[in-house]
Protein backbone atom coordinates (compact mmCIF):
# COMPACT_ATOMS: atom_id res chain seq x y z
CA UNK A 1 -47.22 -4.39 -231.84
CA UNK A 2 -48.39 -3.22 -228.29
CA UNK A 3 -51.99 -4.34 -227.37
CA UNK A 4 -54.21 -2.00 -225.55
CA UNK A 5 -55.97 -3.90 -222.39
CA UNK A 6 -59.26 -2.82 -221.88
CA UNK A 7 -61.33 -2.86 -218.62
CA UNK A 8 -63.11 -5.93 -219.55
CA UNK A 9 -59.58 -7.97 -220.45
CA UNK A 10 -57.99 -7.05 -217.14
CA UNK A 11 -61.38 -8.47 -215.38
CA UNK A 12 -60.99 -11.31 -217.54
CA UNK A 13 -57.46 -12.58 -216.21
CA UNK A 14 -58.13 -11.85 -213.19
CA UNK A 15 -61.76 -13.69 -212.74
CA UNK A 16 -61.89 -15.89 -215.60
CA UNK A 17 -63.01 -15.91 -218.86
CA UNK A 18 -66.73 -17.27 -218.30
CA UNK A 19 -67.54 -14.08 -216.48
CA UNK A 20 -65.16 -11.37 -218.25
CA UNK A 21 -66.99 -12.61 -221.72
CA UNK A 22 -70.17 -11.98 -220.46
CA UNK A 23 -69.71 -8.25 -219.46
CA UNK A 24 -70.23 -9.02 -215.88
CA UNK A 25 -69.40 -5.81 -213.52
CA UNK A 26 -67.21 -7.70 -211.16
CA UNK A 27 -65.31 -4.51 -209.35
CA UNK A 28 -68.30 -3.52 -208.07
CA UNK A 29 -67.79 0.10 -209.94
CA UNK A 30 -71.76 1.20 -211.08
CA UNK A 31 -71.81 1.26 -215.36
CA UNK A 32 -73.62 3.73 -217.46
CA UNK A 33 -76.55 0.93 -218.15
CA UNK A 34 -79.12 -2.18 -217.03
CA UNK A 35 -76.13 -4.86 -216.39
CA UNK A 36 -77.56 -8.58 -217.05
CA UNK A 37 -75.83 -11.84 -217.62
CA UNK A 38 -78.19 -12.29 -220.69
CA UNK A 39 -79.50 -9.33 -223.03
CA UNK A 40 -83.03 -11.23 -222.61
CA UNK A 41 -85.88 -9.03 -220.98
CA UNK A 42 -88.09 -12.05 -221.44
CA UNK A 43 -88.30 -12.89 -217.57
CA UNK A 44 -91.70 -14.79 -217.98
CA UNK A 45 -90.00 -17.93 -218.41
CA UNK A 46 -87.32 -19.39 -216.24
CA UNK A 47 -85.62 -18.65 -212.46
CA UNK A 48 -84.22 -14.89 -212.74
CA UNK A 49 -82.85 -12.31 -209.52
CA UNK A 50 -82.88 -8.73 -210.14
CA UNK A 51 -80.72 -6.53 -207.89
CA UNK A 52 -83.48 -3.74 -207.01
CA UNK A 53 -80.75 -2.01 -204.70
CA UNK A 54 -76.93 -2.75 -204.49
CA UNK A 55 -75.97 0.10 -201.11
CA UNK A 56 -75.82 0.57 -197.43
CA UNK A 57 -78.21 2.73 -195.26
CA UNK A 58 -77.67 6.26 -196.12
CA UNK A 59 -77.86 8.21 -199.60
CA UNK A 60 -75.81 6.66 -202.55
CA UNK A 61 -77.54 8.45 -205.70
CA UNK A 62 -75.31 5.34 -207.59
CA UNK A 63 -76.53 2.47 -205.46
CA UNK A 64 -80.51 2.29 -204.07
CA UNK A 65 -80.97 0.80 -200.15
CA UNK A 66 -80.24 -2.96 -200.52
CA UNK A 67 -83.22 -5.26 -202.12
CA UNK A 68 -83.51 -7.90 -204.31
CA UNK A 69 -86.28 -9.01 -206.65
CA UNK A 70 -86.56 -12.97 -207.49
CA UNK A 71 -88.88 -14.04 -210.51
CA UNK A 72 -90.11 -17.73 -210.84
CA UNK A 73 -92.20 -17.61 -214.80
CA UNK A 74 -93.42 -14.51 -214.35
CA UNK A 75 -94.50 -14.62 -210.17
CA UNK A 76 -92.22 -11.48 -208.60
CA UNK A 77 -91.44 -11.53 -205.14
CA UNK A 78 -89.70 -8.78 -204.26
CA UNK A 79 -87.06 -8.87 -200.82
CA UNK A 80 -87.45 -5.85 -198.92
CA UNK A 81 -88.57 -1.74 -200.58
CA UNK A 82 -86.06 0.20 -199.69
CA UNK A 83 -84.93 3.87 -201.63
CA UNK A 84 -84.28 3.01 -205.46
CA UNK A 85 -86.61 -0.30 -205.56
CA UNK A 86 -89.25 0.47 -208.18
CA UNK A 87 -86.69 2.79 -210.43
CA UNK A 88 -84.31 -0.43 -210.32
CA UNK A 89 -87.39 -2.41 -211.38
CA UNK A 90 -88.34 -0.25 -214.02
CA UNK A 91 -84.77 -0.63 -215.40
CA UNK A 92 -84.54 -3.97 -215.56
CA UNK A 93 -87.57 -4.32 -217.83
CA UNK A 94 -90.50 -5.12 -214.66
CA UNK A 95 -93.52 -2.62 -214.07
CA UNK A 96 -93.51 -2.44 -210.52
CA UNK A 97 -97.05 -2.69 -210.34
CA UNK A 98 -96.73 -6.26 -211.41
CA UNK A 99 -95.20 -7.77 -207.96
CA UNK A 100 -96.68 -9.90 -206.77
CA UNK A 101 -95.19 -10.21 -203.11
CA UNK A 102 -93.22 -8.21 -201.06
CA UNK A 103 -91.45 -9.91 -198.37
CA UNK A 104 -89.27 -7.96 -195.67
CA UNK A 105 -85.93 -9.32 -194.12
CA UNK A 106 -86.49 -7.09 -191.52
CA UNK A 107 -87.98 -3.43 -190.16
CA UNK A 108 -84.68 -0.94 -190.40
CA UNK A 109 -85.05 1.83 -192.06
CA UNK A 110 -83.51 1.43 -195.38
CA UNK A 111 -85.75 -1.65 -196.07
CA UNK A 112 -88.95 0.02 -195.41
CA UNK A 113 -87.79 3.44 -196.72
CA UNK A 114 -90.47 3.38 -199.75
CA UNK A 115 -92.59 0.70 -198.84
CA UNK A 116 -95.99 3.41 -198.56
CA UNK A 117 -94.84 5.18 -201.62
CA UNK A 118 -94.87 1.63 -203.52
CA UNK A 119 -98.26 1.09 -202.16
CA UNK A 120 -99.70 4.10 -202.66
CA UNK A 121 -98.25 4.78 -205.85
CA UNK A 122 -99.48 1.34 -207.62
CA UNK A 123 -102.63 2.13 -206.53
CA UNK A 124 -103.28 5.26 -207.75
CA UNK A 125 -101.12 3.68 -211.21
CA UNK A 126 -104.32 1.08 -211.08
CA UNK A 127 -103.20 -1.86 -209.02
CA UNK A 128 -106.29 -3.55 -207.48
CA UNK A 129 -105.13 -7.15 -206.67
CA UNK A 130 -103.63 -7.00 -203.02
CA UNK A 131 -99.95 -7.24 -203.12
CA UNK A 132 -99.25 -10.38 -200.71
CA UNK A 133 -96.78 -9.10 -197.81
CA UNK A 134 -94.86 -10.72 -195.92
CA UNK A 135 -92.36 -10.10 -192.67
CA UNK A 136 -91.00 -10.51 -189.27
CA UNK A 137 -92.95 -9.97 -186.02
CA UNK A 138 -94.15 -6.19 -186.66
CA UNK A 139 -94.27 -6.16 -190.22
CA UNK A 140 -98.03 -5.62 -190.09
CA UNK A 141 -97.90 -3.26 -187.46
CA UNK A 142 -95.62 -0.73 -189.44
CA UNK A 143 -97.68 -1.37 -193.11
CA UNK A 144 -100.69 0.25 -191.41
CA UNK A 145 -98.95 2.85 -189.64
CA UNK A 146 -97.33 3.54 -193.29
CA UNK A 147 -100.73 3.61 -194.89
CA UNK A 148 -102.92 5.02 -192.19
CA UNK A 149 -101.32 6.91 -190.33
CA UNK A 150 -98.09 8.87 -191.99
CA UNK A 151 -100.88 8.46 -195.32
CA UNK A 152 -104.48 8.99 -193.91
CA UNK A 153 -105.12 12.05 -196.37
CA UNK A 154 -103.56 9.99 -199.22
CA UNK A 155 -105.53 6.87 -197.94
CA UNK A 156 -108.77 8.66 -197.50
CA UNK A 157 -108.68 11.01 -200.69
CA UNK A 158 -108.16 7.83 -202.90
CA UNK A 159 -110.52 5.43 -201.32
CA UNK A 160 -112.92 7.93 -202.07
CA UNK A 161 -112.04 7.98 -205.60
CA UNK A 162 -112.08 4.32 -205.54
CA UNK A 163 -115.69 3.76 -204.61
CA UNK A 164 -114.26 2.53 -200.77
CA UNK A 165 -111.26 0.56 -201.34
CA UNK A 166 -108.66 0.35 -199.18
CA UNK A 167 -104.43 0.34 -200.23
CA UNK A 168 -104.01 -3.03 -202.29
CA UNK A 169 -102.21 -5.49 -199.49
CA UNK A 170 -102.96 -8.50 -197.41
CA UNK A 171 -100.18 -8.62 -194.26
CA UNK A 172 -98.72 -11.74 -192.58
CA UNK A 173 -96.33 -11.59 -190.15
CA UNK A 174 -94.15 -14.54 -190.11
CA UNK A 175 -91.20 -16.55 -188.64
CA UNK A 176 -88.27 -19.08 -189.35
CA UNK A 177 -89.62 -22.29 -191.43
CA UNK A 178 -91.36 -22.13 -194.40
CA UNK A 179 -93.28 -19.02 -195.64
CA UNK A 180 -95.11 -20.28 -198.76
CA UNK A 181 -95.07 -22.01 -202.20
CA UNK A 182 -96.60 -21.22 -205.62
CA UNK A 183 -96.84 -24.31 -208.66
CA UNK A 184 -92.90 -23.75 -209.41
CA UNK A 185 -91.29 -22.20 -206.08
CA UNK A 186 -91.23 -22.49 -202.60
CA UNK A 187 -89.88 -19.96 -200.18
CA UNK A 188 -88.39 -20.73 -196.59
CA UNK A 189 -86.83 -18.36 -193.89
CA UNK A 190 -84.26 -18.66 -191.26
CA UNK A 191 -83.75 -16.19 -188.32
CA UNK A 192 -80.38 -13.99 -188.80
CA UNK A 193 -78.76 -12.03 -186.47
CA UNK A 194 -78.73 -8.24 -186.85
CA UNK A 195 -79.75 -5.37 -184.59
CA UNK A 196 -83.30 -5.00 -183.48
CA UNK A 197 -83.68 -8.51 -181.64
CA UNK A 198 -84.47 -6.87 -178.49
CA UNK A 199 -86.91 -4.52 -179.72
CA UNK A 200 -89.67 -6.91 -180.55
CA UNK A 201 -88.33 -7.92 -183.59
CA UNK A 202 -86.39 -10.50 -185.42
CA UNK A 203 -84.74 -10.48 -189.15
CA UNK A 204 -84.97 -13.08 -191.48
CA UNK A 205 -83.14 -14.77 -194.62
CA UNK A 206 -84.82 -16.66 -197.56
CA UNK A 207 -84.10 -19.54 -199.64
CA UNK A 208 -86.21 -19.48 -203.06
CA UNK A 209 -86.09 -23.05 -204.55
CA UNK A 210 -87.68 -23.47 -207.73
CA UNK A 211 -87.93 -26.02 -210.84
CA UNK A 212 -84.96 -24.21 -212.11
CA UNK A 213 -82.87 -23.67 -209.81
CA UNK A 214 -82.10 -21.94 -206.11
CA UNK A 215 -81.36 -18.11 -204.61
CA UNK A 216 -80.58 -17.56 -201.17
CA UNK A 217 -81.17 -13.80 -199.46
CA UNK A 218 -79.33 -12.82 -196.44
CA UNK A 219 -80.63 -9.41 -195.44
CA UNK A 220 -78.52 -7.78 -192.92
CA UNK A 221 -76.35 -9.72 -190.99
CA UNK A 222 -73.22 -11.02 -189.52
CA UNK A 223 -71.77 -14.34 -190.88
CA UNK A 224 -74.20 -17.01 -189.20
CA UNK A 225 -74.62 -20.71 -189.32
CA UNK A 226 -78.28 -19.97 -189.66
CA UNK A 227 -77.74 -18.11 -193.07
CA UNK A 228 -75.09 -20.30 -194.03
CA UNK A 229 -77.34 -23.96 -194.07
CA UNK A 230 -79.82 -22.46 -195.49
CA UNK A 231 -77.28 -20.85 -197.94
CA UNK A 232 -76.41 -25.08 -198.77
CA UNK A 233 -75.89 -26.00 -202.44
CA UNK A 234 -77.82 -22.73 -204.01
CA UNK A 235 -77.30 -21.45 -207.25
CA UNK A 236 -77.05 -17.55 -206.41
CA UNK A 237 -76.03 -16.52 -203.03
CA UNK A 238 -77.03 -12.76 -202.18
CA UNK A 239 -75.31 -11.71 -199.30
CA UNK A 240 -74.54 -8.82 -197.28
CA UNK A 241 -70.84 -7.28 -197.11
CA UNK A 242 -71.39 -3.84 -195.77
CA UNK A 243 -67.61 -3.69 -193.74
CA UNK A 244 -64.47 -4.04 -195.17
CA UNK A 245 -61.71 -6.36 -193.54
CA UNK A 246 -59.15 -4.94 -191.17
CA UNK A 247 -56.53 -2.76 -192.65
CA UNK A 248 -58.74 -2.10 -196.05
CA UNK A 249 -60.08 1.26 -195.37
CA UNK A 250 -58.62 4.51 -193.58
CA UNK A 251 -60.83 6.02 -191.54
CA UNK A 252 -64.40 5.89 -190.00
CA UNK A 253 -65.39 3.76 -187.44
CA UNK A 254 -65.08 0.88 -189.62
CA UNK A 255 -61.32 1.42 -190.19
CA UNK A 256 -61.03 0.70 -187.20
CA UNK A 257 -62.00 -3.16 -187.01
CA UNK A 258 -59.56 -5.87 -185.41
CA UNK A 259 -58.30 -9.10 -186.85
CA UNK A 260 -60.93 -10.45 -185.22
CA UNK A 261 -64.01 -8.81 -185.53
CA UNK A 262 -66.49 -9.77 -188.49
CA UNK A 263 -64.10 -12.58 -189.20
CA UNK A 264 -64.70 -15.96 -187.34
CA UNK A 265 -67.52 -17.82 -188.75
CA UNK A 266 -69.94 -18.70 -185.88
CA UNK A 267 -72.97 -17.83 -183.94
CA UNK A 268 -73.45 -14.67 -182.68
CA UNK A 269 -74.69 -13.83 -179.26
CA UNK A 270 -78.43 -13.16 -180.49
CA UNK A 271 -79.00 -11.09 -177.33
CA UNK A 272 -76.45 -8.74 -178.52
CA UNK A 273 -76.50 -5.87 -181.67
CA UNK A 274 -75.16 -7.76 -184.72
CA UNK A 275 -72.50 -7.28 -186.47
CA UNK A 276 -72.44 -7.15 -190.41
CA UNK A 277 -69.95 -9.67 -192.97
CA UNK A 278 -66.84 -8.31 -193.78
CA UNK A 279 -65.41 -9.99 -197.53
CA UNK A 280 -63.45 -12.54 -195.72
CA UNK A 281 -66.29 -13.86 -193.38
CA UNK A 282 -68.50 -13.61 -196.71
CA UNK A 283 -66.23 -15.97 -198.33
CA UNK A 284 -66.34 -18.56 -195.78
CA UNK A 285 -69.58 -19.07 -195.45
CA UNK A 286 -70.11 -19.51 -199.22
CA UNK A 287 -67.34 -21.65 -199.95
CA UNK A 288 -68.79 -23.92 -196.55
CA UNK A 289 -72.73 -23.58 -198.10
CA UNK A 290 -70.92 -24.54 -201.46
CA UNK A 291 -72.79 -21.33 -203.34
CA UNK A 292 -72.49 -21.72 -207.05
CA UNK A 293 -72.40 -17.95 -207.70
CA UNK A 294 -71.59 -15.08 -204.45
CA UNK A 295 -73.05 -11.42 -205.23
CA UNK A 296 -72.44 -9.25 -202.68
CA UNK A 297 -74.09 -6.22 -201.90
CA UNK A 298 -75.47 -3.31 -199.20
CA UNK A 299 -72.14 -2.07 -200.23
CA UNK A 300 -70.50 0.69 -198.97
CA UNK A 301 -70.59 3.75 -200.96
CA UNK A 302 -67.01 4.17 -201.50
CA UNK A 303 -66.88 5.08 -205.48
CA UNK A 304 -69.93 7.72 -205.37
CA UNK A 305 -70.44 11.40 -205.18
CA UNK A 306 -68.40 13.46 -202.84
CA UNK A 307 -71.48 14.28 -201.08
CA UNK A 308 -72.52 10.98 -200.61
CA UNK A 309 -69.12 10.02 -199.25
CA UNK A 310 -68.88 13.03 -196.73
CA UNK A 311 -72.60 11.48 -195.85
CA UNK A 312 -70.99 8.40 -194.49
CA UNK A 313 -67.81 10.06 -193.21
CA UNK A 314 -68.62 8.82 -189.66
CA UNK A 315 -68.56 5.02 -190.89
CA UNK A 316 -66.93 4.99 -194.11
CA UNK A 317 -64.26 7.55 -193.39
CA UNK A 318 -63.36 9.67 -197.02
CA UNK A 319 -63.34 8.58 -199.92
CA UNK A 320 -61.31 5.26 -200.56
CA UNK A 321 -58.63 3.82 -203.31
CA UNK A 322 -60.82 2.95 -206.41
CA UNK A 323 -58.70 -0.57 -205.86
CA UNK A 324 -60.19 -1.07 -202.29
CA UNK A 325 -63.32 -3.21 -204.53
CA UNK A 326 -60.45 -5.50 -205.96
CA UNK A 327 -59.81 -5.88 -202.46
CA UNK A 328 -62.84 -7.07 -201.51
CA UNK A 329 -63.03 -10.05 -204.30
CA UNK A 330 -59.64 -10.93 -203.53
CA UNK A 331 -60.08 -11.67 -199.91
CA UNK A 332 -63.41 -13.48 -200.72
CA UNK A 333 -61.56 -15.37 -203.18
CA UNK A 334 -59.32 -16.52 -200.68
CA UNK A 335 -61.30 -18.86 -199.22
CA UNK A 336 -64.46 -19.35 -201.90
CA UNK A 337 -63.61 -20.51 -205.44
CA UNK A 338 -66.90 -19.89 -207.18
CA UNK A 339 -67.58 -16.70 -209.16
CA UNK A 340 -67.89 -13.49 -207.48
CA UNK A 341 -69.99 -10.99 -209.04
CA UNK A 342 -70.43 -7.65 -207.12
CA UNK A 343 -74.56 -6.28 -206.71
CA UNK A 344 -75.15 -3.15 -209.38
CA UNK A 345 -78.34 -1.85 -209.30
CA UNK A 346 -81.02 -3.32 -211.70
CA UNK A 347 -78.11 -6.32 -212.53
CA UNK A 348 -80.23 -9.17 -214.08
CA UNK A 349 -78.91 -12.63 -213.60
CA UNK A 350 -81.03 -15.53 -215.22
CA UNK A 351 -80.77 -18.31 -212.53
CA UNK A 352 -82.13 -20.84 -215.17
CA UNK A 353 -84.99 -21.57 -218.04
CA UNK A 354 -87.10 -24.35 -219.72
């Protein structure tokens, strides 16, 4: 008798049972529902990272602006508020109002995108406990631009309501080192390279250790050294991989890459733009940090409406073989053994309990 193959026997062979069993979306293809590695929405207890946006820059109705949310027994800190965050939330079982801290990689517009409506919104929702932010050299600056000045009608109309208040947030700028610990977690930042550098402003990374166990958060960037020791021996790995190799994609100004470009694994010249990782640079530097677990994301958005793909035309060139994800694993996978498991939007993986 024939036997039918199903999506999630095909992902099987190829990736290995572990993952295949548990339902995890490894092609990177968006499903129909809240993806988690356990059906549990109890994330009061344990280590757990919550993909709060899985795309690149522009408009991807299938993947929000990239983010991450990482909870430690309950404490949220959320990784950067960019289009998508608190619907991704929502999905994945959190009330955004609950965060505790938001903490930005860096300034670019995709990681800021909704940071006033966030704000604003959870305190008109009630929120009166100030969120804790936290950010690279200007991070301040643009929160009170965000709240008084593109919001001064919102800001004043409310405060009124609110007998005087002012928008829920204390703001700390901040640099490389460590950034602050809680009873179960610490959290420590390393400069990355990425465009902006020479505008007054830096990115960062983060490394969230806790009782249970250890995520790392790259941000945007190109494959650094930086990224990749502080990367060392964590459980869950979130990294950039926003270009494709050379000779995966037609088209755009990304098809056009070299051999060489996004490849080698070294410093980049800081005074210069930054590049981003391509899959193959990605899988270096998490088979040489020895990552347990890769999940890559700011993808690209080459599986999502036509619109959205004639959006990115200039970079992303049209739309792509539905294979070109398989592509990306498989040239990770040539030089990182660990599991691969591609960023969905409000994805819940549980990092590790009591």
């Amino acid at each position: 008798m024939k036997k039918t193959f199903t999506r999630r026997d095909m992902l099987r062979g190829l990736f290995g049972s572990a993952a295949g069993s548990l339902g995890i979306p490894l092609s990177g293809v968006p499903s129909k529902r809240t993806v988690t590695l356990s059906e549990s929405k109890n994330l009061n207890n344990g280590m757990h990272v919550i993909i709060t946006g899985s795309g690149s820059a522009l408009v991807d109705p299938l993947r929000g602006n990239a983010s991450a949310a990482v909870v430690v027994d309950g404490t949220i800190l959320l990784f950067d508020c960019g289009r998508q965050t608190m619907d991704n939330l929502a999905l994945a079982g959190i009330n955004p109002v609950n965060v505790d801290y938001i903490i930005f990689t860096h300034l670019h517009f995709d990681h800021i995108a909704t940071y006033d409506y966030y704000i604003i919104s959870s305190w008109v929702a009630g929120r009166e406990k100030p969120f804790k932010v936290y950010g690279p050299a200007g991070t301040a600056r643009m929160s009170e631009g965000a709240l008084y000045a593109k919001n001064e009608l919102n800001t004043k109309w409310w405060s009124q309501r609110k007998d005087g208040q002012k928008p829920p947030v204390e703001v700390k700028d901040i640099s490389s080192g460590f950034v602050l610990e809680e009873k179960s977690f610490t959290v420590t930042a390393t400069e990355v390279s990425h465009w902006g550098q020479g505008l007054g402003s830096t990115s960062l990374g983060y490394r969230v250790d806790s009782v249970y166990g250890s995520i790392a958060y790259s941000g945007d960037t190109g494959p650094t050294l930086n990224m990749m020791n502080l990367s060392r021996g964590v459980d869950v790995l979130i990294h950039e991989c926003t270009v494709p190799d050379h000779g995966m994609q037609t088209g755009g100004s990304f098809g056009k890459l070299k051999d060489t470009d996004y490849v080698a694994l070294e410093e980049i010249d800081w005074r210069k733009p930054s590049k981003h990782t391509s899959p193959s640079a990605l899988g270096q530097l998490a088979a040489k940090a020895k990552a347990k677990m890769l999940v890559p994301t700011h993808l690209p958005p080459y599986m999502s409406v036509d619109a959205a793909v004639e959006n990115f035309k200039l970079y992303y060139g049209s739309r792509q073989p539905r294979g070109i994800w398989t592509e990306f694993v498989c040239a990770i996978k040539k030089h990182y053994s660990g599991p691969v498991v591609m960023a969905e939007n409000a994805m819940v993986i549980d990092v590790g309990k009591c």
